[in-house]
Protein backbone atom coordinates (compact mmCIF):
# COMPACT_ATOMS: atom_id res chain seq x y z
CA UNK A 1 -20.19 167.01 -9.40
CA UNK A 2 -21.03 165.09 -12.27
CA UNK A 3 -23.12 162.88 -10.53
CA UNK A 4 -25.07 165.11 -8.22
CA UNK A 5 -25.58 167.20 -11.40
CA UNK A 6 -27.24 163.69 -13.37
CA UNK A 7 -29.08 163.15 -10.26
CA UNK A 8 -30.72 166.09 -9.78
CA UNK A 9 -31.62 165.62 -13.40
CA UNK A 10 -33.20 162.73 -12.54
CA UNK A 11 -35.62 164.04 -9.81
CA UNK A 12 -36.78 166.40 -12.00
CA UNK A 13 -37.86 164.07 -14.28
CA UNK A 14 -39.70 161.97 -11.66
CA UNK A 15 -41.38 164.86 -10.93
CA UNK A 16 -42.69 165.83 -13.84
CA UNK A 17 -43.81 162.41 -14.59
CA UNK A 18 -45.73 162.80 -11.62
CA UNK A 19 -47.32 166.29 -12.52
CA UNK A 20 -48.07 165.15 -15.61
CA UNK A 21 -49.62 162.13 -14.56
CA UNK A 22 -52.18 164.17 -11.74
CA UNK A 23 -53.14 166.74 -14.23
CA UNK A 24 -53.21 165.67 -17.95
CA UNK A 25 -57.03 165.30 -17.60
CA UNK A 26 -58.10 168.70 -16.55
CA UNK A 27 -54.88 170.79 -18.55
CA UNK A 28 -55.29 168.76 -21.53
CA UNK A 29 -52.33 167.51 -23.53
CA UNK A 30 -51.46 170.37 -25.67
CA UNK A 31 -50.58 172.53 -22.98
CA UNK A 32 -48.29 169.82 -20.81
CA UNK A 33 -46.82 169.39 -24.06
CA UNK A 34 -46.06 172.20 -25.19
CA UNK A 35 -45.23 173.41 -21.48
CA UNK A 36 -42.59 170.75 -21.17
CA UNK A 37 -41.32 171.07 -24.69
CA UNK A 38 -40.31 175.05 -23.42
CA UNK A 39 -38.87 173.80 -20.68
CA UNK A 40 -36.36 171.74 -22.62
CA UNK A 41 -35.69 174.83 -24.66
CA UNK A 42 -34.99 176.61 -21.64
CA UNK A 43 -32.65 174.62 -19.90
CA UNK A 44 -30.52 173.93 -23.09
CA UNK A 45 -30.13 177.51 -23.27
CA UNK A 46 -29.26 178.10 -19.74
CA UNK A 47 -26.85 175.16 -20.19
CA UNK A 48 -25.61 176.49 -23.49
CA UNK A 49 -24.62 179.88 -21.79
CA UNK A 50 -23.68 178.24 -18.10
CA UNK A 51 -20.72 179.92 -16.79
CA UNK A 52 -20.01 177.12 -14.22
CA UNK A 53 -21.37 174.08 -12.38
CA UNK A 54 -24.37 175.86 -10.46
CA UNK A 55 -25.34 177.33 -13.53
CA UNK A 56 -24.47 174.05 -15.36
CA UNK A 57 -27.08 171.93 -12.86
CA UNK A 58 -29.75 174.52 -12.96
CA UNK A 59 -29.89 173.95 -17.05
CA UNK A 60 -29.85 170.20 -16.56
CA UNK A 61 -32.69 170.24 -13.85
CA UNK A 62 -34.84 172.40 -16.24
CA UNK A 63 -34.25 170.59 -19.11
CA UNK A 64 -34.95 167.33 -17.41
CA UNK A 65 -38.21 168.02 -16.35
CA UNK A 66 -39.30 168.31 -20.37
CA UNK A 67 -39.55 164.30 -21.03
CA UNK A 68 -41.33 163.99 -18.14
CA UNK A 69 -44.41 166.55 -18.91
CA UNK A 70 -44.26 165.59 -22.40
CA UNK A 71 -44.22 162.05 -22.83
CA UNK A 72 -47.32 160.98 -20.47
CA UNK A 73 -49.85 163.16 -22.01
CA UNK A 74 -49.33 161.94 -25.73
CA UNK A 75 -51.30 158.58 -23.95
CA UNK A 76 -54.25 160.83 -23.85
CA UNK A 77 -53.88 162.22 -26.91
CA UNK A 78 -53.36 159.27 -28.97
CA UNK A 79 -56.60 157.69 -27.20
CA UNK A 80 -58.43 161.20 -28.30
CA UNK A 81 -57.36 161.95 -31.66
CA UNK A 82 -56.61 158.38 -33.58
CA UNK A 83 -59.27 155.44 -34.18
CA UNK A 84 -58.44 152.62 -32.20
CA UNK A 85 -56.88 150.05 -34.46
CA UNK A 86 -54.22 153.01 -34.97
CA UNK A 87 -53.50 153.55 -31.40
CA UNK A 88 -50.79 150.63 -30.62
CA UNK A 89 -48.82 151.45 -33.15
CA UNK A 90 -48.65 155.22 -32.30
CA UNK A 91 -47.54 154.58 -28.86
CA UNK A 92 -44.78 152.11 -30.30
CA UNK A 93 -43.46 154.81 -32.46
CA UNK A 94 -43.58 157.48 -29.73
CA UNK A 95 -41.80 155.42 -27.11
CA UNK A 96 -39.02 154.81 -29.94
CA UNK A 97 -38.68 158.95 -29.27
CA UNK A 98 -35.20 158.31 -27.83
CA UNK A 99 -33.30 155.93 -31.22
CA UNK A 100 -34.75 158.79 -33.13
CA UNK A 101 -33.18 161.54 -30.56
CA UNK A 102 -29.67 159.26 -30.75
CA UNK A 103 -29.51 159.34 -34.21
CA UNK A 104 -29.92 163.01 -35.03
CA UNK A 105 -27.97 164.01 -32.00
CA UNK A 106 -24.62 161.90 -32.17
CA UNK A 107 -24.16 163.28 -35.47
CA UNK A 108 -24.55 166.96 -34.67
CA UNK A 109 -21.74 166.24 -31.54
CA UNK A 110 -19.74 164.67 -32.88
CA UNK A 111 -19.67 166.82 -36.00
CA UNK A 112 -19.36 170.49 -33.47
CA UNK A 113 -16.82 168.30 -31.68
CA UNK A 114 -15.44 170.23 -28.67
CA UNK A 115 -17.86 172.88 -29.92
CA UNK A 116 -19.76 172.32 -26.89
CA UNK A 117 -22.45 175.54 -26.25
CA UNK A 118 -22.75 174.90 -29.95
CA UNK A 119 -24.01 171.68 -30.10
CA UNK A 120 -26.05 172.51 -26.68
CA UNK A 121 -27.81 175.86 -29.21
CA UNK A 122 -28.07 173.70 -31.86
CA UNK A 123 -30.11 171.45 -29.75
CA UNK A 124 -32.18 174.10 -28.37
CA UNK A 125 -33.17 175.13 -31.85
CA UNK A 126 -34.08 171.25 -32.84
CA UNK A 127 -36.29 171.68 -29.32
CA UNK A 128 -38.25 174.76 -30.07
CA UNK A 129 -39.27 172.96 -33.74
CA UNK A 130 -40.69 169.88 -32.48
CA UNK A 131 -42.48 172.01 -30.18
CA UNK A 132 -43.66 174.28 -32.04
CA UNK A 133 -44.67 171.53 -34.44
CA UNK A 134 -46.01 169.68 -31.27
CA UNK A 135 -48.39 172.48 -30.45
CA UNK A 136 -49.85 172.61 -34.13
CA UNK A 137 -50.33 168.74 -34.11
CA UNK A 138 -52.22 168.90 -31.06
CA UNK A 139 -54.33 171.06 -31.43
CA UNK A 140 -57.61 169.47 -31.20
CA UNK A 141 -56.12 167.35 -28.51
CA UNK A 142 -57.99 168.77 -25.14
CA UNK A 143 -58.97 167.87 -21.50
CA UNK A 144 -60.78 165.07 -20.63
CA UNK A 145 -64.82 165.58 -19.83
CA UNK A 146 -65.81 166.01 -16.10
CA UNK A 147 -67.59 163.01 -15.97
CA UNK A 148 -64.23 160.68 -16.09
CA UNK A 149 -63.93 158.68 -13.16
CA UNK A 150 -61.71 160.52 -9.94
CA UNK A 151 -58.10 159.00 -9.99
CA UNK A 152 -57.99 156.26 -7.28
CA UNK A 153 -55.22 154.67 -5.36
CA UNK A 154 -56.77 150.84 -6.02
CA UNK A 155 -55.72 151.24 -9.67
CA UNK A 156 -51.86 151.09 -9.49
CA UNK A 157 -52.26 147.71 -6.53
CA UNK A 158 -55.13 145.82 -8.79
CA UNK A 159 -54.51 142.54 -10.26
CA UNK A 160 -54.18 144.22 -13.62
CA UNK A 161 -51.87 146.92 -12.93
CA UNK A 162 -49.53 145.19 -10.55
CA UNK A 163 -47.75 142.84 -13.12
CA UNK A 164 -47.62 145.65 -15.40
CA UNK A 165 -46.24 148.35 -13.04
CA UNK A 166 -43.63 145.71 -11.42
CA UNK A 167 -41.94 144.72 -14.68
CA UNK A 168 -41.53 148.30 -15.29
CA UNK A 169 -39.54 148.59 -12.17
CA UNK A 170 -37.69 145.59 -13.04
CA UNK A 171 -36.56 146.14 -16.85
CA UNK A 172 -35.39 149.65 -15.34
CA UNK A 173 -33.52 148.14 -12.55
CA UNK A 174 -31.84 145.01 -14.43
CA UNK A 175 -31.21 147.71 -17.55
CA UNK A 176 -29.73 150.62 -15.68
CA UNK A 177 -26.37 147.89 -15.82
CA UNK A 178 -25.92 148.37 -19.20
CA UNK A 179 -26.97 152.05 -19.31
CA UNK A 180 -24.62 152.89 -16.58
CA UNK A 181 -21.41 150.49 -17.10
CA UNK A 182 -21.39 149.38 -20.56
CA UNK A 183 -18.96 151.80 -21.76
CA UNK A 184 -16.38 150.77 -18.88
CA UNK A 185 -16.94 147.07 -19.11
CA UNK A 186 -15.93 146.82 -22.68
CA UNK A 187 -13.47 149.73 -22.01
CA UNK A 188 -11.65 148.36 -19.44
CA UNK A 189 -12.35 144.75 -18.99
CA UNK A 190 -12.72 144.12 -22.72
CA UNK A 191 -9.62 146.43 -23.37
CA UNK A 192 -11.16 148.31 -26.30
CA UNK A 193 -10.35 152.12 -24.96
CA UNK A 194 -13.24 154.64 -24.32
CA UNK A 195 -13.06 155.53 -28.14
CA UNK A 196 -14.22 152.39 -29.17
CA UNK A 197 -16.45 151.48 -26.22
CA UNK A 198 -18.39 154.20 -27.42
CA UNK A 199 -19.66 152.92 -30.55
CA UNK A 200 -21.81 150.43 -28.10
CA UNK A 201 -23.81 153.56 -27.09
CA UNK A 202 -24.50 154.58 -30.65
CA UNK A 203 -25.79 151.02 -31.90
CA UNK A 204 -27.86 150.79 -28.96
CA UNK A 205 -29.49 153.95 -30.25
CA UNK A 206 -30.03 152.57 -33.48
CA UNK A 207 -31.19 149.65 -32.48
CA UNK A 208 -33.92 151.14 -30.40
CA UNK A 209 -35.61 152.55 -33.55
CA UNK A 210 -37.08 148.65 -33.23
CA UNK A 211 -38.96 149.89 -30.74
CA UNK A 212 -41.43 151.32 -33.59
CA UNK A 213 -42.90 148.02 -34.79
CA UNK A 214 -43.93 147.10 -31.25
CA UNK A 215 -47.59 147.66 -32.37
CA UNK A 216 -47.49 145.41 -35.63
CA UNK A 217 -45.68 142.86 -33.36
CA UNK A 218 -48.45 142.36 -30.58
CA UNK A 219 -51.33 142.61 -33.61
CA UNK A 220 -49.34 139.33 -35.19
CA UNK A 221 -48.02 137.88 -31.51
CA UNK A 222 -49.92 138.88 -28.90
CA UNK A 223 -48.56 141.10 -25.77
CA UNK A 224 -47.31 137.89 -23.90
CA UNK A 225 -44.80 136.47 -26.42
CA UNK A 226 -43.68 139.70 -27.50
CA UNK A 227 -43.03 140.85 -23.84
CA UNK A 228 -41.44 137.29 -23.07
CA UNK A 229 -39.27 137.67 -26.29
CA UNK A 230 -38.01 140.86 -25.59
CA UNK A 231 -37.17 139.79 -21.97
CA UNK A 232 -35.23 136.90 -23.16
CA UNK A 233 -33.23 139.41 -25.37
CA UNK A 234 -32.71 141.97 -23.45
CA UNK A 235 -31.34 139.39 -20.31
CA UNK A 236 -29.00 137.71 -23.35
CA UNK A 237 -27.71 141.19 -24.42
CA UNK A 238 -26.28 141.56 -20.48
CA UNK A 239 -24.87 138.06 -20.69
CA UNK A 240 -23.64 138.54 -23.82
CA UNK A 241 -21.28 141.66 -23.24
CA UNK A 242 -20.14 139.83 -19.73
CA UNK A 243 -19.34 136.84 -21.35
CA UNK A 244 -16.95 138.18 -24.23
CA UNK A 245 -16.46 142.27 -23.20
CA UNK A 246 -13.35 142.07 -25.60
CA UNK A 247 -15.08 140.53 -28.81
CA UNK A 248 -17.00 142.98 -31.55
CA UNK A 249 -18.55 139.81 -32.07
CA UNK A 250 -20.48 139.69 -28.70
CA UNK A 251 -20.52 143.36 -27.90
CA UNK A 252 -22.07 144.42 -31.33
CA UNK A 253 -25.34 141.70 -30.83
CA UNK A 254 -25.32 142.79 -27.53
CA UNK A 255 -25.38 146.49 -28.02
CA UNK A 256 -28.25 145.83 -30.79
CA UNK A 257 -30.17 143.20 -28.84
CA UNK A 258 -30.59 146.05 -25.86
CA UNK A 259 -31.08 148.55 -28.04
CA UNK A 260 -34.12 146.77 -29.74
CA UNK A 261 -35.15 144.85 -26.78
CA UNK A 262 -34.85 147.38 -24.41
CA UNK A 263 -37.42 149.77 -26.72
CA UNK A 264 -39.97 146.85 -27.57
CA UNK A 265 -40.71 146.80 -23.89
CA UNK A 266 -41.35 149.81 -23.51
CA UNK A 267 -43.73 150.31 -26.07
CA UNK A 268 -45.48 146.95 -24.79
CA UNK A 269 -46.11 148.59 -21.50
CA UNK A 270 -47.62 152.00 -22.91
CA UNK A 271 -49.72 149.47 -25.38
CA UNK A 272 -50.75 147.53 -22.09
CA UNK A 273 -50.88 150.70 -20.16
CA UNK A 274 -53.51 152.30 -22.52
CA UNK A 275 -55.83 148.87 -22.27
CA UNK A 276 -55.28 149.00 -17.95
CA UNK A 277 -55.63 153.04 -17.92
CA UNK A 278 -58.20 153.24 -20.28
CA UNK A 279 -60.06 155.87 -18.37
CA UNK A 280 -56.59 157.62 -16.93
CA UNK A 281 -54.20 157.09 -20.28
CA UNK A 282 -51.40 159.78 -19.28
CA UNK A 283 -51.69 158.68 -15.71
CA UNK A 284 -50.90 155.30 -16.10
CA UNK A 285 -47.95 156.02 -18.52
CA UNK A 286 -47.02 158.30 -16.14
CA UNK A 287 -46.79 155.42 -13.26
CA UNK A 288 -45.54 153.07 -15.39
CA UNK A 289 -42.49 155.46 -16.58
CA UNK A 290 -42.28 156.27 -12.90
CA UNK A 291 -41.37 152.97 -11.70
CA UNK A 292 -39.03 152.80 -14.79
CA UNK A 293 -37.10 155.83 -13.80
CA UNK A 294 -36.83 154.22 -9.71
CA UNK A 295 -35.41 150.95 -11.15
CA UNK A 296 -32.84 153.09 -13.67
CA UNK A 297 -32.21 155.25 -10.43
CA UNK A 298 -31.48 152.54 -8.29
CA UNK A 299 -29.95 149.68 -10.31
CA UNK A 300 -26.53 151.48 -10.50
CA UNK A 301 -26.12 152.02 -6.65
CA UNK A 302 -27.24 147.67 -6.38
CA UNK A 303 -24.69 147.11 -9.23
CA UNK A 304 -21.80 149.32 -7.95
CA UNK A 305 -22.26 146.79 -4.74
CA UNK A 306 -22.15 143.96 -6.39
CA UNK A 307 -19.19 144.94 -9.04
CA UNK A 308 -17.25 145.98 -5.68
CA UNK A 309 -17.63 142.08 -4.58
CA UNK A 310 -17.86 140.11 -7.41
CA UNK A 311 -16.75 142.37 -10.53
CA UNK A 312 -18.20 143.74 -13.08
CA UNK A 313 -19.10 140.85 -14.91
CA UNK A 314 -21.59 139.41 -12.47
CA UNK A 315 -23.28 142.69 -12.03
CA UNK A 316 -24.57 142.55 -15.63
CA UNK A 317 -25.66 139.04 -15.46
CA UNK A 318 -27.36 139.71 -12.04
CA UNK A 319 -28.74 142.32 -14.44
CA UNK A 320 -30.14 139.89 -17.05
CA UNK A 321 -31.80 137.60 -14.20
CA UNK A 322 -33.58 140.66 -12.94
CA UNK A 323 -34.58 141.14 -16.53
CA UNK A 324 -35.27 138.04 -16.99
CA UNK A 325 -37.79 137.75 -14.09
CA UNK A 326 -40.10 140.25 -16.56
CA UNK A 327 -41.49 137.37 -18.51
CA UNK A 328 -43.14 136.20 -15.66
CA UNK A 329 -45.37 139.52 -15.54
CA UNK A 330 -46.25 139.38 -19.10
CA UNK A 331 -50.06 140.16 -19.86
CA UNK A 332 -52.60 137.10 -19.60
CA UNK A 333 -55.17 139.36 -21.17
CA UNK A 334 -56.05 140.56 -25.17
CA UNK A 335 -54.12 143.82 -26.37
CA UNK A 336 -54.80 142.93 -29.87
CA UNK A 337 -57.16 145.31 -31.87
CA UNK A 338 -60.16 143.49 -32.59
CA UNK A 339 -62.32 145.00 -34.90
CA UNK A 340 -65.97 144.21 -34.30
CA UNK A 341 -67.64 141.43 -36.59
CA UNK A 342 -70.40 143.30 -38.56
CA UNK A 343 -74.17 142.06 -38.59
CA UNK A 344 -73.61 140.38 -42.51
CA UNK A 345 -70.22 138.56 -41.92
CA UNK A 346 -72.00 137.27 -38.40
CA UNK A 347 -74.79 136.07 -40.18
């Protein structure tokens, strides 16, 4: 029940990337955003008040569907509403969204405890403020002019998009190891006991609050090294925890290298997204957190496989090869800001 109820979760986020994606230009960002911000609200409450497991599913379906109208159309209006030196590093602090959701929700759980329609009420009230604060902050954030080019198949299968909408797919599928069995490797391979594998959960979360200097790191790098860095991490932080499962001393780097490295990439791909999509912002985040979500959705089912056969262990360092694989997509093009050279300091 459990899993059909995460699953159908899922699909309703991959939906509402979708929607978002098709109609952020005409609705304007505001009103997906604030749209999918009520939707969260809703299906906390229903889940807050659920009665049983249909009930339970319906809240989670709802509720799922909120990430995936908000986070898309915040690419439009970032391109809209900031000057574009400022633009990189707003999409690296809004794709760190979920370190900041980790670190204000573990607290409020664990301090309700079994209190569970509590926390889920509590969390319902946190939702209506950021949308409500949401709506105010976007309020000069509307829909794109008739004249923008019609959305066209050819841009997700160009040369440009291709390497970035493939390493999407792949950091998804190589990551959905850790996200998915990372609590039972170092649980029951490594011995620790669920209590303690837990912790690896929270310090990813904190970790991913990395994911907020993305910007300053591809002004100073460049989008290639910074991608091929955080590939190289995130493929050591799987080999890491199947190495050692048992030692603090590998799970903890590991927990904080995926956490960190797992974020940076992200907010590389909505930089490099913006720069592809410049015309279509929210619809190529959209496509690019779309093949994210397939690879999360079907790297467990490819792991579970391989774990059957092999164990555990090789599963997450099948995971970092796949991860690993990234670097070859990075960006060959600029995603630095570069201000134009003014007439004097030319001459």
């Amino acid at each position: 029940m459990l899993g059909l109820i995460g699953t159908a979760s899922f699909a309703a986020y991959l939906v509402a990337t979708v929607v978002a994606g098709l109609l952020s230009a005409r609705a304007g960002p505001r009103l997906l955003v604030v749209a999918g911000g009520c939707l969260g609200v809703l299906g906390m409450l229903t889940v807050a008040s659920a009665g049983g497991p249909p009930a339970l599913a319906l809240g989670l379906f709802v509720a799922g569907a909120s990430s995936g109208l908000v986070y898309p159309p915040l690419a439009d209006a970032v391109q809209q509403r900031l000057a574009p030196a400022a633009r990189a590093r707003a999409l690296a602090i809004i794709s760190s969204g979920t370190g900041w959701g980790v670190l204000v929700s573990v607290p409020i759980a664990l301090a309700l405890g079994s209190s569970w329609r509590a926390t889920w009420l509590v969390f319902a009230a946190l939702a209506l403020a950021a949308t409500l604060w949401a709506a105010r902050a976007l309020r000069g954030a509307v829909a794109a002019p008739e004249s923008i080019d019609p959305l066209r198949v050819s841009w997700f299968l160009c040369p440009r998009s291709g390497p970035l909408l493939a390493g999407a797919f792949l950091v998804g599928l190589g990551s959905s190891v850790y996200w998915t069995f990372a609590v039972d490797l170092v649980a029951n391979d490594g011995g620790m006991g669920a209590s303690a594998a837990r912790l690896v959960l929270a310090l990813v979360g904190i970790a991913s609050l990395a994911g907020a200097f993305s910007g300053e790191l591809v002004e100073r790098l460049g989008a290639r090294p910074t991608i091929v860095a955080g590939a190289v991490a995130l493929s050591s932080s799987l080999a890491l925890v199947a190495w050692s499962p048992g030692s603090w001393l590998a799970v903890a780097p590991s927990a904080i290298l995926f956490g960190a490295a797992y974020n940076v990439l992200l907010a590389v791909d909505a930089i490099w997204s913006a720069r592809v999509f410049a015309q279509r912002p929210a619809t190529g985040l959209a496509a690019v957190m779309f093949l994210l979500a397939l690879g999360l959705l079907a790297g467990p089912a490819v792991a579970g496989l391989m774990a059957a056969s092999f164990g555990l262990p090789a599963a997450f360092l099948g995971g970092a090869a796949v991860v690993a694989a990234t670097a070859l997509l990075a960006p060959r093009e600029e995603l630095r800001h570069r201000p134009p050279v003014s007439s004097a300091a030319s001459g």
